[in-house]
N, C-alpha and C. Protein backbone atom coordinates (compact mmCIF):
# COMPACT_ATOMS: atom_id res chain seq x y z
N UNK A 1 0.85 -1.18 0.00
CA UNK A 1 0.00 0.00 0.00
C UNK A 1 0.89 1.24 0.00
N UNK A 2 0.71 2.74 -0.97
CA UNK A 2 1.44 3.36 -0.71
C UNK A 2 0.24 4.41 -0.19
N UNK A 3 1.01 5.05 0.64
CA UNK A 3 0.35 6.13 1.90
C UNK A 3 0.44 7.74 0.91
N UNK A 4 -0.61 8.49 0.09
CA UNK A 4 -0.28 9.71 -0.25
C UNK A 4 -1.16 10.64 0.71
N UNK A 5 -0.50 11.87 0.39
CA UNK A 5 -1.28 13.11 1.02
C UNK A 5 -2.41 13.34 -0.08
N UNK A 6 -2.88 14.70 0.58
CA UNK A 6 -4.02 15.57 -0.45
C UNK A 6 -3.31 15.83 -1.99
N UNK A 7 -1.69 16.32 -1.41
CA UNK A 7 -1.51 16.86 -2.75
C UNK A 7 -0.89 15.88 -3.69
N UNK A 8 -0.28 14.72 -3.56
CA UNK A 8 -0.17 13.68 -4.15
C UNK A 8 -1.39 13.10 -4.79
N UNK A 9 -2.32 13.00 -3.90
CA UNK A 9 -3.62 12.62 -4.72
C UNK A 9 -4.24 13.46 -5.69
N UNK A 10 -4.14 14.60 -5.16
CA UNK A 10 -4.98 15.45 -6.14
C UNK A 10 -4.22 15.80 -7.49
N UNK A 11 -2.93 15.53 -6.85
CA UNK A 11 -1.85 15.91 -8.66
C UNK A 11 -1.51 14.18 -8.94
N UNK A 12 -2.07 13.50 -9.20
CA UNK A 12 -2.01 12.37 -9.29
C UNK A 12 -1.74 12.09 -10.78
N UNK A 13 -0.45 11.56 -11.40
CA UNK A 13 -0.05 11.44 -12.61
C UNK A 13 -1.15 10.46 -13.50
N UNK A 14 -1.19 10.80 -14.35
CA UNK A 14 -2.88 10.15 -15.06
C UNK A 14 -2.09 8.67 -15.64
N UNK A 15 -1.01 8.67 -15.63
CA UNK A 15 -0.43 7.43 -16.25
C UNK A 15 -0.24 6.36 -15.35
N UNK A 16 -0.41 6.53 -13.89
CA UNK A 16 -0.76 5.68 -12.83
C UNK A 16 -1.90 4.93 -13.03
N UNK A 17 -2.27 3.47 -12.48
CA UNK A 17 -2.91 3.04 -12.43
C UNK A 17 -3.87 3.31 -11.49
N UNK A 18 -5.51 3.42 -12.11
CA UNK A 18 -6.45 4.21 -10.56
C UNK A 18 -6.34 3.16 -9.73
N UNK A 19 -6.54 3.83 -8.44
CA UNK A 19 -6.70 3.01 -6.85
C UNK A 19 -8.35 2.12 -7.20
N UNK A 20 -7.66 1.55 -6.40
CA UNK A 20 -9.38 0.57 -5.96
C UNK A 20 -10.54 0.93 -5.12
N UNK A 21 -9.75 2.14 -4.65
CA UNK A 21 -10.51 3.07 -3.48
C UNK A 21 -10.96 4.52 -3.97
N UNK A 22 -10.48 4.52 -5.28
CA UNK A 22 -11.02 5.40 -6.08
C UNK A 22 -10.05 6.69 -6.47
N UNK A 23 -10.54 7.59 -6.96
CA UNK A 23 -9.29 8.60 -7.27
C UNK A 23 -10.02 9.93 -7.53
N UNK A 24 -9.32 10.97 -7.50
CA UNK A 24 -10.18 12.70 -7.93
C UNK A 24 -10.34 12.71 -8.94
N UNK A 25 -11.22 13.75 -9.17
CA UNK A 25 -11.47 14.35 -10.53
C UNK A 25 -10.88 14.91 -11.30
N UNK A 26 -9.36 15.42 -11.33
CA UNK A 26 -8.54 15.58 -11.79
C UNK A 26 -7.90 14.72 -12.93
N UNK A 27 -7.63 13.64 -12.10
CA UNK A 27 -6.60 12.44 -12.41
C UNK A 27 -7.61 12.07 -13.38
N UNK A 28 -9.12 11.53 -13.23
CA UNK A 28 -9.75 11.08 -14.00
C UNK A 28 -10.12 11.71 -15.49
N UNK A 29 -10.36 13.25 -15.15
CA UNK A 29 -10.19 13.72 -16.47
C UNK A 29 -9.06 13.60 -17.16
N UNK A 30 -7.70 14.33 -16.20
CA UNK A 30 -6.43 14.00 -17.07
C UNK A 30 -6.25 12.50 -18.07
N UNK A 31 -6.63 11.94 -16.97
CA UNK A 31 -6.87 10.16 -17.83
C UNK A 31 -7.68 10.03 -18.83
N UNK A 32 -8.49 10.36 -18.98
CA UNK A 32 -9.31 10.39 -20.13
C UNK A 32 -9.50 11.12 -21.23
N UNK A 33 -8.66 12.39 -20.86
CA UNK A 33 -8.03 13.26 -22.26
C UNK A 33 -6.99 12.34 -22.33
N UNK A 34 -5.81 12.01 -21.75
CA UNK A 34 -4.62 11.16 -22.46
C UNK A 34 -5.02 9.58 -23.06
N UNK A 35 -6.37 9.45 -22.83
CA UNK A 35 -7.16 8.38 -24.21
C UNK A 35 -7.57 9.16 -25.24
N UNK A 36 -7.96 10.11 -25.29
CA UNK A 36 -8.44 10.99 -26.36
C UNK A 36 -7.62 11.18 -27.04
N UNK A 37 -6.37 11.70 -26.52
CA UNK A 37 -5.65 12.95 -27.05
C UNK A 37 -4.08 12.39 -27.39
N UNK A 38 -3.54 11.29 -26.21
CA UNK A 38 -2.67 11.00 -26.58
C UNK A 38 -1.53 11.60 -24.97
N UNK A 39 -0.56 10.96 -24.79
CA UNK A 39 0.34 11.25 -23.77
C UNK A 39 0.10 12.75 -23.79
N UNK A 40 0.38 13.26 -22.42
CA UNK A 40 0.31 15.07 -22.00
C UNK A 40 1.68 15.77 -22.66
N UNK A 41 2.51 14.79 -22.57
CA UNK A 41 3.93 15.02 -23.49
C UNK A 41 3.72 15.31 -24.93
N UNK A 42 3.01 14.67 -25.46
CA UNK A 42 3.05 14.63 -26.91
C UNK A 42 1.87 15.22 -27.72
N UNK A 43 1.76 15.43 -28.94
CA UNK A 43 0.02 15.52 -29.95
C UNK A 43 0.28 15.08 -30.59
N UNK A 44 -0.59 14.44 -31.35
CA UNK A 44 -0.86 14.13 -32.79
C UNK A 44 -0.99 15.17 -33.79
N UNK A 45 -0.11 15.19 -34.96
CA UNK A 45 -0.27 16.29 -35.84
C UNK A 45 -1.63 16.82 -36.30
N UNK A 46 -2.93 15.60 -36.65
CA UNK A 46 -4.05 15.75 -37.05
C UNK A 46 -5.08 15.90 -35.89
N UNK A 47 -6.07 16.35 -35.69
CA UNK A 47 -6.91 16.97 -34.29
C UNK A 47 -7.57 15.74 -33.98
N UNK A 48 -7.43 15.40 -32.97
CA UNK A 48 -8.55 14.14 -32.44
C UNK A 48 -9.65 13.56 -33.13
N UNK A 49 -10.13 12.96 -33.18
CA UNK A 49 -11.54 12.52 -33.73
C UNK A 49 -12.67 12.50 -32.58
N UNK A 50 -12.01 12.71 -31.38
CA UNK A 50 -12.86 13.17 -30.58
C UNK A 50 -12.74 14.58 -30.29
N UNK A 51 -12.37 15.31 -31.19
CA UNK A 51 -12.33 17.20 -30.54
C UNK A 51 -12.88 17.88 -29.85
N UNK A 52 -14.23 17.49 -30.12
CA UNK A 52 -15.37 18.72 -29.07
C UNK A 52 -15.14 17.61 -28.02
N UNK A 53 -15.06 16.55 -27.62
CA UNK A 53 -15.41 15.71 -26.25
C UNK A 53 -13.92 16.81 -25.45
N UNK A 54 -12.73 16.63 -26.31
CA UNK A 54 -11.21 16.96 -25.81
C UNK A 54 -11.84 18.26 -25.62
N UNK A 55 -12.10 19.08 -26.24
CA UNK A 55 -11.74 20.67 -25.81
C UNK A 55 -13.03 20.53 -24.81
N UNK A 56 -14.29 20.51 -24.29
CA UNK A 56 -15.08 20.02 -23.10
C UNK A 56 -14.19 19.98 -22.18
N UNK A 57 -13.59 18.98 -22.13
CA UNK A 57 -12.66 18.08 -20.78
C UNK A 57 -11.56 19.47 -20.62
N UNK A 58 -10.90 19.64 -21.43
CA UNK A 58 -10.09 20.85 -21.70
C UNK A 58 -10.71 22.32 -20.73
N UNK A 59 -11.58 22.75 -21.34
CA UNK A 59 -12.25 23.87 -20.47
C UNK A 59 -12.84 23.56 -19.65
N UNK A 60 -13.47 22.66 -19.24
CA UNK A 60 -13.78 21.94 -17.84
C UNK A 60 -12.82 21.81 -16.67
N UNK A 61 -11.70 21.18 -17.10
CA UNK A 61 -10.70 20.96 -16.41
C UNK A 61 -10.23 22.25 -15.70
N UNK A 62 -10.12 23.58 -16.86
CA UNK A 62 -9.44 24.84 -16.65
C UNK A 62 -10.45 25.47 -15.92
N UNK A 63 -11.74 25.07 -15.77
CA UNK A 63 -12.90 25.51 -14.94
C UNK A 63 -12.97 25.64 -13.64
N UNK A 64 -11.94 23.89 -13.30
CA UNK A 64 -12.69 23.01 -12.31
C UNK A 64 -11.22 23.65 -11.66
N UNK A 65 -9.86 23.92 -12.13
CA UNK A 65 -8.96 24.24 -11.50
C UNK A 65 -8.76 25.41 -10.51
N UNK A 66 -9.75 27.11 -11.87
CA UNK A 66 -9.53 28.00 -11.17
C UNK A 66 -10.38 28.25 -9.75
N UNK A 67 -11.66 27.24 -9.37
CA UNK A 67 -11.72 26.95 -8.33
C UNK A 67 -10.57 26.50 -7.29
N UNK A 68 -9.77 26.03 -7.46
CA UNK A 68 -8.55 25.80 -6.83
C UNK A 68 -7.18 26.77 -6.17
N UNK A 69 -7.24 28.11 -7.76
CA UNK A 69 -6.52 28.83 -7.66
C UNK A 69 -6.96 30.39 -6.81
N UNK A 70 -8.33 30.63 -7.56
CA UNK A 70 -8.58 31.63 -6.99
C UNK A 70 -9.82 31.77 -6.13
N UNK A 71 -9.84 33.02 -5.25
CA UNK A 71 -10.38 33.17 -3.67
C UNK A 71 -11.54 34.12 -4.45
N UNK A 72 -11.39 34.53 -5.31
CA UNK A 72 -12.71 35.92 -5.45
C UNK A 72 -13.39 35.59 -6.18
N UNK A 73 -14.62 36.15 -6.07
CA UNK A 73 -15.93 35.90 -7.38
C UNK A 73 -16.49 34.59 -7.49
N UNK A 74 -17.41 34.98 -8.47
CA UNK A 74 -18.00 33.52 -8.96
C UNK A 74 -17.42 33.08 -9.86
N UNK A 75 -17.99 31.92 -10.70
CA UNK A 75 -17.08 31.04 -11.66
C UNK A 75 -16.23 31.74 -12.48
N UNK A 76 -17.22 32.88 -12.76
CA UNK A 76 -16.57 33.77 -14.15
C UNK A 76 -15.44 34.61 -13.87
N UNK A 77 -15.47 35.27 -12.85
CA UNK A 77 -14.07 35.71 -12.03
C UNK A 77 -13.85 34.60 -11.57
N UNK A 78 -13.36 33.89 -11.23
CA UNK A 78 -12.22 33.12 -11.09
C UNK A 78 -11.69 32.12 -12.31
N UNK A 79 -12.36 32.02 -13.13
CA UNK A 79 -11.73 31.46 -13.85
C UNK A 79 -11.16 32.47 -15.22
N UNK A 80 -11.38 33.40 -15.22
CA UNK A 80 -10.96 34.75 -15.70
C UNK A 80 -9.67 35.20 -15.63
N UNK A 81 -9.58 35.07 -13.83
CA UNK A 81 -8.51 35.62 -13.33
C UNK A 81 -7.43 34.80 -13.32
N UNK A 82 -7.30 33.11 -13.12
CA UNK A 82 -6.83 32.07 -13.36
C UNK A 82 -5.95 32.14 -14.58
N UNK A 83 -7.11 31.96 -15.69
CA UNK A 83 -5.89 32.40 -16.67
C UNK A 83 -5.78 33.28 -17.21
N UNK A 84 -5.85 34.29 -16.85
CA UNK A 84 -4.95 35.45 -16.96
C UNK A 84 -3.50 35.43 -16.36
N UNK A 85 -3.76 35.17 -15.11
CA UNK A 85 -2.55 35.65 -14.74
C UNK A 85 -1.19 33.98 -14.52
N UNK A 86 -2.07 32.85 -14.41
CA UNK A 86 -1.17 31.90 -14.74
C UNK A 86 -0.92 31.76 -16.41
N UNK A 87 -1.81 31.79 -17.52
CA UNK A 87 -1.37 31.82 -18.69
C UNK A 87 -0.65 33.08 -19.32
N UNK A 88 -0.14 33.99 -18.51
CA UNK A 88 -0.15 35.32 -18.68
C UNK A 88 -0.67 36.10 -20.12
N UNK A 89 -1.83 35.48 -20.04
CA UNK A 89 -2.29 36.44 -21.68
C UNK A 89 -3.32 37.88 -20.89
N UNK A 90 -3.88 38.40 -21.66
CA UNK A 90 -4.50 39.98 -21.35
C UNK A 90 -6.12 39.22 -20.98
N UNK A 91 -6.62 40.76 -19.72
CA UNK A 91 -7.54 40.80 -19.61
C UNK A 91 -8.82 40.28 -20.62
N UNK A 92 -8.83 40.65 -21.69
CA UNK A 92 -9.84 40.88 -22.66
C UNK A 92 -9.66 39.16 -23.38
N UNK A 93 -8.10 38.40 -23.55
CA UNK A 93 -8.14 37.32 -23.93
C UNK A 93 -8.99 36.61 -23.14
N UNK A 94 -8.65 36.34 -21.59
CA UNK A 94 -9.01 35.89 -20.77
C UNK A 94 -10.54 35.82 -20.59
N UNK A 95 -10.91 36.87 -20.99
CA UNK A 95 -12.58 37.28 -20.73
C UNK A 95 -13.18 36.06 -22.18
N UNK A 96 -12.27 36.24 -23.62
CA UNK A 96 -13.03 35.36 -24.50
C UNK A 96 -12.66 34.02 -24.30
N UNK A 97 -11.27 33.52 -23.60
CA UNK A 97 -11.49 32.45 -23.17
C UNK A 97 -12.69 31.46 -22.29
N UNK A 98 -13.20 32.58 -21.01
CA UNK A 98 -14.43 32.00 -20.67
C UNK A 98 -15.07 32.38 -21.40
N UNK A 99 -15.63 32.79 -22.56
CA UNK A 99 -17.05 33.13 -23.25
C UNK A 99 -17.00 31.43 -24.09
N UNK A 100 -16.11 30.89 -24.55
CA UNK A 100 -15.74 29.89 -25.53
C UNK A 100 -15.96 28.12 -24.28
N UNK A 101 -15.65 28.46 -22.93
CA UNK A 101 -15.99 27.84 -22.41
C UNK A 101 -17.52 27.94 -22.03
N UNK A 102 -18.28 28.91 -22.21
CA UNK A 102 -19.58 28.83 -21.96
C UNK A 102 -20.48 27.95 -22.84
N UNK A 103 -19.44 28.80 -24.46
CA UNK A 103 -20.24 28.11 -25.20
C UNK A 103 -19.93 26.37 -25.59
N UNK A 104 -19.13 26.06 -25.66
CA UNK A 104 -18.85 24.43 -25.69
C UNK A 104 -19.69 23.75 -24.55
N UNK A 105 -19.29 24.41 -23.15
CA UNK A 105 -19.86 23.44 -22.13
C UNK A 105 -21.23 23.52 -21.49
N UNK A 106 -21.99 24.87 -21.88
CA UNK A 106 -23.33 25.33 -22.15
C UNK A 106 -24.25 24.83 -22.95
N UNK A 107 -23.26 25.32 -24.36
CA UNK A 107 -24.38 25.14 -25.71
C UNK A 107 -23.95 23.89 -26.76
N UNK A 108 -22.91 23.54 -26.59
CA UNK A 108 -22.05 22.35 -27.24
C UNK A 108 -21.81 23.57 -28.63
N UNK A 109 -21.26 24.09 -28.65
CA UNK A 109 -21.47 25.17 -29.51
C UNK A 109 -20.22 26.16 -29.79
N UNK A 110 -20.06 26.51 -30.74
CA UNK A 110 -19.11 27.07 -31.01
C UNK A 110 -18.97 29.37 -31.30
N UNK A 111 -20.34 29.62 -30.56
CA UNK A 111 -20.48 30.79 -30.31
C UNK A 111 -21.25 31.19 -28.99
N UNK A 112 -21.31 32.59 -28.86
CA UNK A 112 -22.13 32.35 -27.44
C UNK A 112 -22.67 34.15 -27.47
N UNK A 113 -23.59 34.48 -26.77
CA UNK A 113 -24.07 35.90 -26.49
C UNK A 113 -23.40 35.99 -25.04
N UNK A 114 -22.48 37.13 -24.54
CA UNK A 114 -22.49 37.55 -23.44
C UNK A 114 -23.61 37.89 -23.05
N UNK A 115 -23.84 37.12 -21.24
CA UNK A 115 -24.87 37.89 -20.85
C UNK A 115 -24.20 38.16 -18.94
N UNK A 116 -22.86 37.96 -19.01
CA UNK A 116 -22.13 39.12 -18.18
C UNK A 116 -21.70 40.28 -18.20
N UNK A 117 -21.26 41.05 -17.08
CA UNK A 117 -20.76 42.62 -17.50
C UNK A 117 -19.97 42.71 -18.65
N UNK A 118 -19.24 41.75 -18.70
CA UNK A 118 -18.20 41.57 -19.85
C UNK A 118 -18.68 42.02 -21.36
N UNK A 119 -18.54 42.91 -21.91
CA UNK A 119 -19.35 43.19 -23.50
C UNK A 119 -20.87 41.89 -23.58
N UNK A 120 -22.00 42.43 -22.33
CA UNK A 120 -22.95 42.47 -22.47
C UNK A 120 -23.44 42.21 -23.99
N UNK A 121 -24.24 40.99 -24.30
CA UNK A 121 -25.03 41.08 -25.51
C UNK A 121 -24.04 41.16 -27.10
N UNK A 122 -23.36 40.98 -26.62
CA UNK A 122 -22.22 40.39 -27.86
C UNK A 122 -21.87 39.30 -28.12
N UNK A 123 -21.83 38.75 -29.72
CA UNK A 123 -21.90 37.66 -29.93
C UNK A 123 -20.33 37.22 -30.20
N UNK A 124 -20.17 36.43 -29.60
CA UNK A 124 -18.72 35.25 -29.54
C UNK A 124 -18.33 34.56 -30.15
N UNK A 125 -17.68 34.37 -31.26
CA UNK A 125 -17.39 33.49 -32.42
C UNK A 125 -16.11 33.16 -32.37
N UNK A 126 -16.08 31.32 -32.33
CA UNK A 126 -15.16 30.69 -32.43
C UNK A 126 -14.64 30.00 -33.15
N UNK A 127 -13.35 29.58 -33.70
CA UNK A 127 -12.66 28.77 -34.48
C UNK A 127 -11.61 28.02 -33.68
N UNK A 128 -11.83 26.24 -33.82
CA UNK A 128 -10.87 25.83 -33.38
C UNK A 128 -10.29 25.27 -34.28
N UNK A 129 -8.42 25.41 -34.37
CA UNK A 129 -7.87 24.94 -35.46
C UNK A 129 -6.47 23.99 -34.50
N UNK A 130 -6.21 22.55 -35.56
CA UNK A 130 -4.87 22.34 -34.27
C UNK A 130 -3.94 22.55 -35.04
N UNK A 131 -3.47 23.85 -36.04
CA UNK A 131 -2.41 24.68 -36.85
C UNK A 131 -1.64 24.48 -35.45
N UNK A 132 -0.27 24.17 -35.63
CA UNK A 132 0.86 24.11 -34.53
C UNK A 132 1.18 25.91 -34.33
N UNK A 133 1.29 26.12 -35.13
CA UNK A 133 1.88 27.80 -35.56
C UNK A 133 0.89 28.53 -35.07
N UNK A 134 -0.47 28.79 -35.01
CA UNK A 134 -1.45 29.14 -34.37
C UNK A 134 -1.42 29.77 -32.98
N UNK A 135 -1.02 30.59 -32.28
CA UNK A 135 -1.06 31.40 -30.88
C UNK A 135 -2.57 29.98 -30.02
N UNK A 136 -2.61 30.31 -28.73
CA UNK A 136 -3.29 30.01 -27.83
C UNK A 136 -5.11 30.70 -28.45
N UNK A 137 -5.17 31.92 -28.47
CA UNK A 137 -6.32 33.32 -28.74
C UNK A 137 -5.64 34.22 -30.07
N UNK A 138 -6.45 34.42 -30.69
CA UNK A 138 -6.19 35.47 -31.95
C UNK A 138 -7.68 36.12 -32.51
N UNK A 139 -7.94 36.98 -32.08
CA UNK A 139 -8.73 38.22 -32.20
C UNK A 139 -8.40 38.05 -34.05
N UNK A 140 -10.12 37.48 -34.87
CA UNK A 140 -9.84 37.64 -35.81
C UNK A 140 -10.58 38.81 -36.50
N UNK A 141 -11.81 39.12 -35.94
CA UNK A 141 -12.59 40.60 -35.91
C UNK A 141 -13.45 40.95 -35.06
N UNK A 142 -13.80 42.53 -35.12
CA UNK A 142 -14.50 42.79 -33.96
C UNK A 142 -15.21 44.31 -34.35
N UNK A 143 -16.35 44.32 -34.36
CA UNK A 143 -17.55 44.86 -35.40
C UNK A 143 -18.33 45.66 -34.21
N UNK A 144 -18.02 45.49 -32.95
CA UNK A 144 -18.57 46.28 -31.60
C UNK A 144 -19.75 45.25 -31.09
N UNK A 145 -20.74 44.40 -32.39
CA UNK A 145 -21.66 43.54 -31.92
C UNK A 145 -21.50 42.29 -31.73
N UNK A 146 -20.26 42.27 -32.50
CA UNK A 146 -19.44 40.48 -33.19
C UNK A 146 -18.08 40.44 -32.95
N UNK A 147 -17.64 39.55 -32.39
CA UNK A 147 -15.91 39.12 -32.54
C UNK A 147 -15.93 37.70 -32.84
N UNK A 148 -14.89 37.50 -33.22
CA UNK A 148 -14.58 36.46 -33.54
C UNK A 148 -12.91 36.04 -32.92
N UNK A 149 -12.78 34.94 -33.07
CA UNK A 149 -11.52 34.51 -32.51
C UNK A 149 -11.13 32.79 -33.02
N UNK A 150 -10.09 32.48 -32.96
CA UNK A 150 -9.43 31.54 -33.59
C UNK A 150 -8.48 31.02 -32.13
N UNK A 151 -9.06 29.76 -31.88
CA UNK A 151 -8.05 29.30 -30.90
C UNK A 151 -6.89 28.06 -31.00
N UNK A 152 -6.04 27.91 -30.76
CA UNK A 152 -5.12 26.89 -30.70
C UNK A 152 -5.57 26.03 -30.15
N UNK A 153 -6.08 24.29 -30.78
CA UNK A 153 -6.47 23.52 -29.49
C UNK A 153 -5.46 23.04 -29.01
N UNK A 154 -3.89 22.82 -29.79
CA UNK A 154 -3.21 22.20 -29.40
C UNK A 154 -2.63 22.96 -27.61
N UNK A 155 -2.79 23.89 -27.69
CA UNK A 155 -2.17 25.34 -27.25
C UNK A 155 -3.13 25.54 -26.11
N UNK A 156 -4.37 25.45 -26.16
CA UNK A 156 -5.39 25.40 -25.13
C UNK A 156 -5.06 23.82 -24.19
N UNK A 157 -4.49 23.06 -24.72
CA UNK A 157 -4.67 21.48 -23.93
C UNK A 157 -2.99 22.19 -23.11
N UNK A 158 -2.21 22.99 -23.99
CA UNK A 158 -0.93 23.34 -22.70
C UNK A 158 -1.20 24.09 -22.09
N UNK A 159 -2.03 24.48 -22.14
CA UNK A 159 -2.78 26.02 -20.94
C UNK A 159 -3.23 25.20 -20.08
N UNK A 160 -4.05 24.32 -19.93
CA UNK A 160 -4.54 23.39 -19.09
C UNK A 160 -2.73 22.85 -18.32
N UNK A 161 -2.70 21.71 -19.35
CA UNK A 161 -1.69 21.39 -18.33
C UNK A 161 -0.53 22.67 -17.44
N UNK A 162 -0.17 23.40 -18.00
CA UNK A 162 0.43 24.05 -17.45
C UNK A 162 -0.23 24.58 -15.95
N UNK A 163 -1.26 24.64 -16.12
CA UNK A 163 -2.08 25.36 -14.93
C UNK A 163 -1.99 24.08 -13.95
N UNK A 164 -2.42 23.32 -13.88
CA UNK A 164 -2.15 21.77 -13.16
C UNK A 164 -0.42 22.02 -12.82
N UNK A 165 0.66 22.22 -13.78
CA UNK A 165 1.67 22.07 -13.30
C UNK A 165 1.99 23.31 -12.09
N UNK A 166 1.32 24.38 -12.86
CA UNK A 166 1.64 25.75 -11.62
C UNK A 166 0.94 25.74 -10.15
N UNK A 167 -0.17 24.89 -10.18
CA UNK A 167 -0.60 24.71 -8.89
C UNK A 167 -0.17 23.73 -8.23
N UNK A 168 0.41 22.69 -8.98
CA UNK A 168 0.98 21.92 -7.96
C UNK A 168 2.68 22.50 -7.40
N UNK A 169 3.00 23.26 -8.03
CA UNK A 169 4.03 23.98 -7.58
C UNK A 169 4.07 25.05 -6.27
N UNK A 170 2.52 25.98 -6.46
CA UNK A 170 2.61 26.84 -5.83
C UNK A 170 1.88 25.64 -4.45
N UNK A 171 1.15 24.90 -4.29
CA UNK A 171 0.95 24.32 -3.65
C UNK A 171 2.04 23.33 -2.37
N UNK A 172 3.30 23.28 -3.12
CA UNK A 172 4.54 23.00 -2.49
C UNK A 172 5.56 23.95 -1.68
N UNK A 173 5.14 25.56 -2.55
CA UNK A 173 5.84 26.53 -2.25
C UNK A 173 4.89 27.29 -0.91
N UNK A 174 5.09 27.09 0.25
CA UNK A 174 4.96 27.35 1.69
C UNK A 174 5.17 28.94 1.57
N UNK A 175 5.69 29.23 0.87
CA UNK A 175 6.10 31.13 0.36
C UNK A 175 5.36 31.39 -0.39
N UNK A 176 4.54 30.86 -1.34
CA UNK A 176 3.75 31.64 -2.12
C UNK A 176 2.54 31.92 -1.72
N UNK A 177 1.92 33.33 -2.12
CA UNK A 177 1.14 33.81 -1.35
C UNK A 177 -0.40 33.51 -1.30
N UNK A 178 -0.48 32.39 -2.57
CA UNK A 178 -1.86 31.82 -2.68
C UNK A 178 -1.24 30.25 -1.98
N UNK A 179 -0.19 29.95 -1.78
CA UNK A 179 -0.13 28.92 -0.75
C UNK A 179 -1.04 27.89 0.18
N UNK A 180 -1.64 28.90 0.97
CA UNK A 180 -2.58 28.60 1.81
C UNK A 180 -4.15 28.18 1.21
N UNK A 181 -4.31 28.91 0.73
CA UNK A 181 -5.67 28.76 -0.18
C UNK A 181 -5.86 27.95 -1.23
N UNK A 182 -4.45 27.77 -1.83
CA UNK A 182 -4.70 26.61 -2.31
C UNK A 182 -4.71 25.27 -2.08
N UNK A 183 -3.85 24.99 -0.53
CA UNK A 183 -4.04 24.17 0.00
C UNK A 183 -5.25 23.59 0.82
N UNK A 184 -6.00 24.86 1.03
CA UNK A 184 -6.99 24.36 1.68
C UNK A 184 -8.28 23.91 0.61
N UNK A 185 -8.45 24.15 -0.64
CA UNK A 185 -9.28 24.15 -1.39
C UNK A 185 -8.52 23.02 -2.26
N UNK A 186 -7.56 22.24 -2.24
CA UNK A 186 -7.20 20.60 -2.50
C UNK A 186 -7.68 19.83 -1.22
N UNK A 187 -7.33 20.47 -0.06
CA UNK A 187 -7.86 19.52 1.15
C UNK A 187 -9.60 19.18 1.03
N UNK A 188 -10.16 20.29 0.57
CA UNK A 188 -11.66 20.02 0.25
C UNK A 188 -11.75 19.31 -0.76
N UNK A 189 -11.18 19.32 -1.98
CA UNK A 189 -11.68 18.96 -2.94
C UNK A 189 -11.25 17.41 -3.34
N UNK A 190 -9.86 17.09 -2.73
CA UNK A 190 -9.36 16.07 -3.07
C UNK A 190 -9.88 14.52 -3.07
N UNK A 191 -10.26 14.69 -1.93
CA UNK A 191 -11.67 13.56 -1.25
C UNK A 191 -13.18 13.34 -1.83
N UNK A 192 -13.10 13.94 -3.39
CA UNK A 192 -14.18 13.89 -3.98
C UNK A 192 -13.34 12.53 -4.64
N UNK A 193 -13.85 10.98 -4.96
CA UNK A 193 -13.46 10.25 -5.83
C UNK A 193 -14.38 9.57 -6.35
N UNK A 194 -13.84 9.29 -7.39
CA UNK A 194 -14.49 8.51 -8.74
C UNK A 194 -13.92 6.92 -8.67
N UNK A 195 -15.07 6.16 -8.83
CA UNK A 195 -14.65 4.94 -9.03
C UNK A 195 -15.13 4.34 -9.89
N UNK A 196 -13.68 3.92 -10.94
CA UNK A 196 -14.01 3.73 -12.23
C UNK A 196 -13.46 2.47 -12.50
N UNK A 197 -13.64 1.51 -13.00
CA UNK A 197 -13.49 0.25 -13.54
C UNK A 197 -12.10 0.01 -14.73
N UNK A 198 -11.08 -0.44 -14.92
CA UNK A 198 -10.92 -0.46 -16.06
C UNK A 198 -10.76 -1.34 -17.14
């Protein structure tokens, strides 16, 4: 038997075999995009054949994290603020990043109407391409009623992982100043498990 903590469990490498006693929600998604998608190390040049299931799990995941990371607001601030400032892209990216998660995990859908403060009543238009060369977000127009945008999926699945890698870091680092909070919001969350068959 090996004995882990919260944060061992909750950063639980998806290439492990699940416990019999079950495992988080983390590990299980991570596990089940690296059936989709292929090792967290690697991509496939051509886009999944499961894409919309991958980018779901993808913005879900980045959903389910910034609960983890950040202390303020509701979903939309915090997961706003999440990646913003761990993916370090701009306010305004950040804002169409959650609009694109609304619409996939909302509408299964690839546009969406703001109906937060955020450009109120504007419509959200998305493109997902897995072009390697492709940025993360690229603002392809913006008409005051309409934008559009073009995202990297390959590039969105390292935004994810990366965010998993930065919290389990800052989660180790006793000095960092979300430290605490993030430890206590793995201590809650970690003890949620899934028991899955394989």
């Amino acid at each position: 038997m090996i004995i882990t903590g919260p944060i061992e469990s909750f950063f639980k490498n998806p290439g492990s075999e699940p416990s019999s006693e079950g495992d988080g929600i983390l590990f299980h998604l991570r596990r089940d995009l690296v059936k989709l998608l292929g090792a967290e190390d690697q991509h496939f040049r051509d886009a999944s054949p499961h894409a919309m299931l991958s980018l779901m799990g993808v913005l879900a995941g980045i959903d389910y994290l910034s609960q983890v990371y950040s202390a303020t607001g509701g979903s939309r601030t915090k997961c706003v603020e999440t990646v913003r400032e761990l993916c370090k892209i701009t306010e305004e990216d950040s804002q169409a990043i959650y609009q694109l998660r609304c619409a996939i995990i909302h509408s299964i859908a690839l546009s969406t109407i703001s109906d937060c403060n955020y450009r109120r009543g504007v419509k959200f238009n998305f493109e997902i391409t897995d072009d390697d060369a492709c940025p993360l977000i690229e603002k392809q127009s913006d008409d005051g009623s309409e934008v559009a945008y073009r995202i990297g999926f390959w590039k969105l699945r390292e935004t994810f992982l990366n965010i998993v890698a930065t919290l389990e870091n800052i989660a180790r680092d006793v000095g960092h100043p979300r430290n605490a909070h993030v430890i206590n919001m793995i201590g809650q969350m970690h003890s949620e498990k899934i028991l899955k068959a394989e």
